[in-house]
C-alpha atoms as a PDB file:
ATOM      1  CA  UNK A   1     289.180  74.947  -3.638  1.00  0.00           C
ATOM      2  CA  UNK A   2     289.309  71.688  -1.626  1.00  0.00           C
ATOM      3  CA  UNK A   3     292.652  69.894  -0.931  1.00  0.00           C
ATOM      4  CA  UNK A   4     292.090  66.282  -0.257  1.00  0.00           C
ATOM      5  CA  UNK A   5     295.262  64.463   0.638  1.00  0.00           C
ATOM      6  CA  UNK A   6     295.724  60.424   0.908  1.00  0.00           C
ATOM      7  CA  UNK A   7     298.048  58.247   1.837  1.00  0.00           C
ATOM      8  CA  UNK A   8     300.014  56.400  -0.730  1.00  0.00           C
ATOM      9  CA  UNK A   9     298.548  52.949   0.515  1.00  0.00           C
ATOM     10  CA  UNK A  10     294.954  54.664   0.073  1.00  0.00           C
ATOM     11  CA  UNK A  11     295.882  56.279  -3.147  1.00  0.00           C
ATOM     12  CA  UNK A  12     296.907  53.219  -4.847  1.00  0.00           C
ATOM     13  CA  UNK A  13     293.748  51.196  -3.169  1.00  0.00           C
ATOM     14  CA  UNK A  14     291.533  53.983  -4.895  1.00  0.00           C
ATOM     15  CA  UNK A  15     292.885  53.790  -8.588  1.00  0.00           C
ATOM     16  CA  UNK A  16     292.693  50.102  -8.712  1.00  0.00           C
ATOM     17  CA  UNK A  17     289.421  50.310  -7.848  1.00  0.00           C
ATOM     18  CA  UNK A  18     288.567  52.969 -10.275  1.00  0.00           C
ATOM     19  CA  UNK A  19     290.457  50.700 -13.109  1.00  0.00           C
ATOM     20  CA  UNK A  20     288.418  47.725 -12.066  1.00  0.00           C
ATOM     21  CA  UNK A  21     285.104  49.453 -12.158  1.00  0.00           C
ATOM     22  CA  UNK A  22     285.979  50.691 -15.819  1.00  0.00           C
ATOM     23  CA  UNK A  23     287.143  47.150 -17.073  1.00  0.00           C
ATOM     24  CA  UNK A  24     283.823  46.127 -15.652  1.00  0.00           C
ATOM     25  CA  UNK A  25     282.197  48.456 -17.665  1.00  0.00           C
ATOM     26  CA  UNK A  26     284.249  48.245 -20.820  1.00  0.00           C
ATOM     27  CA  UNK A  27     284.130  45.131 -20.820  1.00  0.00           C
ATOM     28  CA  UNK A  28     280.908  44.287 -20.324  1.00  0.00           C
ATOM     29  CA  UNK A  29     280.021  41.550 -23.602  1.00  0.00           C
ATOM     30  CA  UNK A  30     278.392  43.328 -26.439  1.00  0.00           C
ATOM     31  CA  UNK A  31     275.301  41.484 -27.725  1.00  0.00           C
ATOM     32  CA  UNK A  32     275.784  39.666 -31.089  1.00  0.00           C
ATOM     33  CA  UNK A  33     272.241  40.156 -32.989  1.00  0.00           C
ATOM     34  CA  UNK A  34     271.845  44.375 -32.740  1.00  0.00           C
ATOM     35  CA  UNK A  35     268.696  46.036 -34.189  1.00  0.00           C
ATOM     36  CA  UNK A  36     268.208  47.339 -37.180  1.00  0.00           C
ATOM     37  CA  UNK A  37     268.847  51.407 -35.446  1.00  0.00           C
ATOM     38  CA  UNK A  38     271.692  50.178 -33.798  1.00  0.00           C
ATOM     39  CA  UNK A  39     273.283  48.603 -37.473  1.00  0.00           C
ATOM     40  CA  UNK A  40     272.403  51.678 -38.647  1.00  0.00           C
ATOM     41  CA  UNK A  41     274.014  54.065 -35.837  1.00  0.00           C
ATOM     42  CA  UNK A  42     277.310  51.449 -36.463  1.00  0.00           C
ATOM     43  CA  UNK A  43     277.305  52.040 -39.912  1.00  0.00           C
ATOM     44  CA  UNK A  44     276.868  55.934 -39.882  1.00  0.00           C
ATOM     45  CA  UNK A  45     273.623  55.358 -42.350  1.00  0.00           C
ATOM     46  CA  UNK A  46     270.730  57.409 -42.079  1.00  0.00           C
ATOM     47  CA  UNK A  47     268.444  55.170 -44.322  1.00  0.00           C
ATOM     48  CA  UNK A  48     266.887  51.426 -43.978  1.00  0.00           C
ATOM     49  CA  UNK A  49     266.900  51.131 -47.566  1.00  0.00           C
ATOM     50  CA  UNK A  50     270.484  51.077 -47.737  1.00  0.00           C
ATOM     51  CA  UNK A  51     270.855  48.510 -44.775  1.00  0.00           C
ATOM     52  CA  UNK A  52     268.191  46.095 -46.754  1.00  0.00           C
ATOM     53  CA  UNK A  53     270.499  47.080 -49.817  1.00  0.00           C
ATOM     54  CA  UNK A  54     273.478  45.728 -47.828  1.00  0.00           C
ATOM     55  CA  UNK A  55     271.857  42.595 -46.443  1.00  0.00           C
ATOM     56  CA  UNK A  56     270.303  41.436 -50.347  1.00  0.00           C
ATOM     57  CA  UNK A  57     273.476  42.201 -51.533  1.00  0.00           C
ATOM     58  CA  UNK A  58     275.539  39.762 -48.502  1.00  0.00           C
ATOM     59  CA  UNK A  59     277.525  42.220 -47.203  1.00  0.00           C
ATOM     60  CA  UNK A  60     276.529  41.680 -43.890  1.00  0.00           C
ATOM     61  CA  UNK A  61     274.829  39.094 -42.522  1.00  0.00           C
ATOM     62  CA  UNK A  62     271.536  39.184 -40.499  1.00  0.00           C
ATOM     63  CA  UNK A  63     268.648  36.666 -38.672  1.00  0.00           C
ATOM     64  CA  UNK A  64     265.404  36.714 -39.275  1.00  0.00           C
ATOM     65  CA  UNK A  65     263.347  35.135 -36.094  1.00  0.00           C
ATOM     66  CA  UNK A  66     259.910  36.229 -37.167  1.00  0.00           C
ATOM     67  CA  UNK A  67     258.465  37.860 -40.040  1.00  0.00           C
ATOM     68  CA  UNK A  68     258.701  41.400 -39.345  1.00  0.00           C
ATOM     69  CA  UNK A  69     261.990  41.176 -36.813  1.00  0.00           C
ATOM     70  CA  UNK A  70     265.567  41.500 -38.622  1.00  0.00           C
ATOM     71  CA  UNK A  71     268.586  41.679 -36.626  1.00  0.00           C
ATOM     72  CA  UNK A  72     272.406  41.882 -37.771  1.00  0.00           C
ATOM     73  CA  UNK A  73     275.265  40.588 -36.694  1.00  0.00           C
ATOM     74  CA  UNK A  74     277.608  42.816 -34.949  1.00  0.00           C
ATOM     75  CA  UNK A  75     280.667  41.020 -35.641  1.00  0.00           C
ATOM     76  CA  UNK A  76     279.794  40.877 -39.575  1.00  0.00           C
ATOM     77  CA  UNK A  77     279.025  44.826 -39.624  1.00  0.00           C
ATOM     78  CA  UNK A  78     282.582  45.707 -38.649  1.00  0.00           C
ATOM     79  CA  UNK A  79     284.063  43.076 -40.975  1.00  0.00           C
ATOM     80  CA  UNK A  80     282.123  44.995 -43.144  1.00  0.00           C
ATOM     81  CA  UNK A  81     283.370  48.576 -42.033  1.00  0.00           C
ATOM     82  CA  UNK A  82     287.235  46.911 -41.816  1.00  0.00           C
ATOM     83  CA  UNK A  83     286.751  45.788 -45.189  1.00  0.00           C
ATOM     84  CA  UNK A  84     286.052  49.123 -46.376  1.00  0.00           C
ATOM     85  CA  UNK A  85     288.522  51.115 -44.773  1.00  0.00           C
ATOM     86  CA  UNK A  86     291.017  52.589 -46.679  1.00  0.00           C
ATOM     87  CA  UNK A  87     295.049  53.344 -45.197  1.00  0.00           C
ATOM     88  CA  UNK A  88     296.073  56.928 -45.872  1.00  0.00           C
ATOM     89  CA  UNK A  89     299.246  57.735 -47.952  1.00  0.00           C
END
């Protein structure tokens, strides 16, 4: 086993940067329009007929740039999840 040792000016140098990297990460801006595999991952579905049963119903709400192209709205597919969620006793 390997000891490294650091001095407390160092040490404190080093986390910030490791906090900065992750907020850069994390926070990196999530696209708005998601395919229809990523709706589906999201949603914990298995099946596109129930995400086009969700969309003709208006449950969540989705573009349609060209004919065969259909993306959803992240921000409306965790209303949607919110919406559902149920509080325990």
């Amino acid at each position: 086993m390997q000891v490294i040792c650091l001095e407390e000016e160092a040490f404190y140098a080093l986390v910030e940067q490791v906090v900065a990297r992750l907020k850069e990460r994390n926070g990196q801006e999530k696209d708005k329009w998601i395919s229809d595999e990523e709706a589906m991952r999201l949603l914990n579905i298995k099946s596109k007929t129930t995400l086009q049963k969700l969309r003709d119903e208006g449950k969540i709400r989705f573009s349609q740039p060209q004919k065969k192209i259909i993306l959803y709205d992240r921000d409306s597919v965790e209303t949607y999840l919110e919406r559902n969620a149920r509080n325990p006793f």
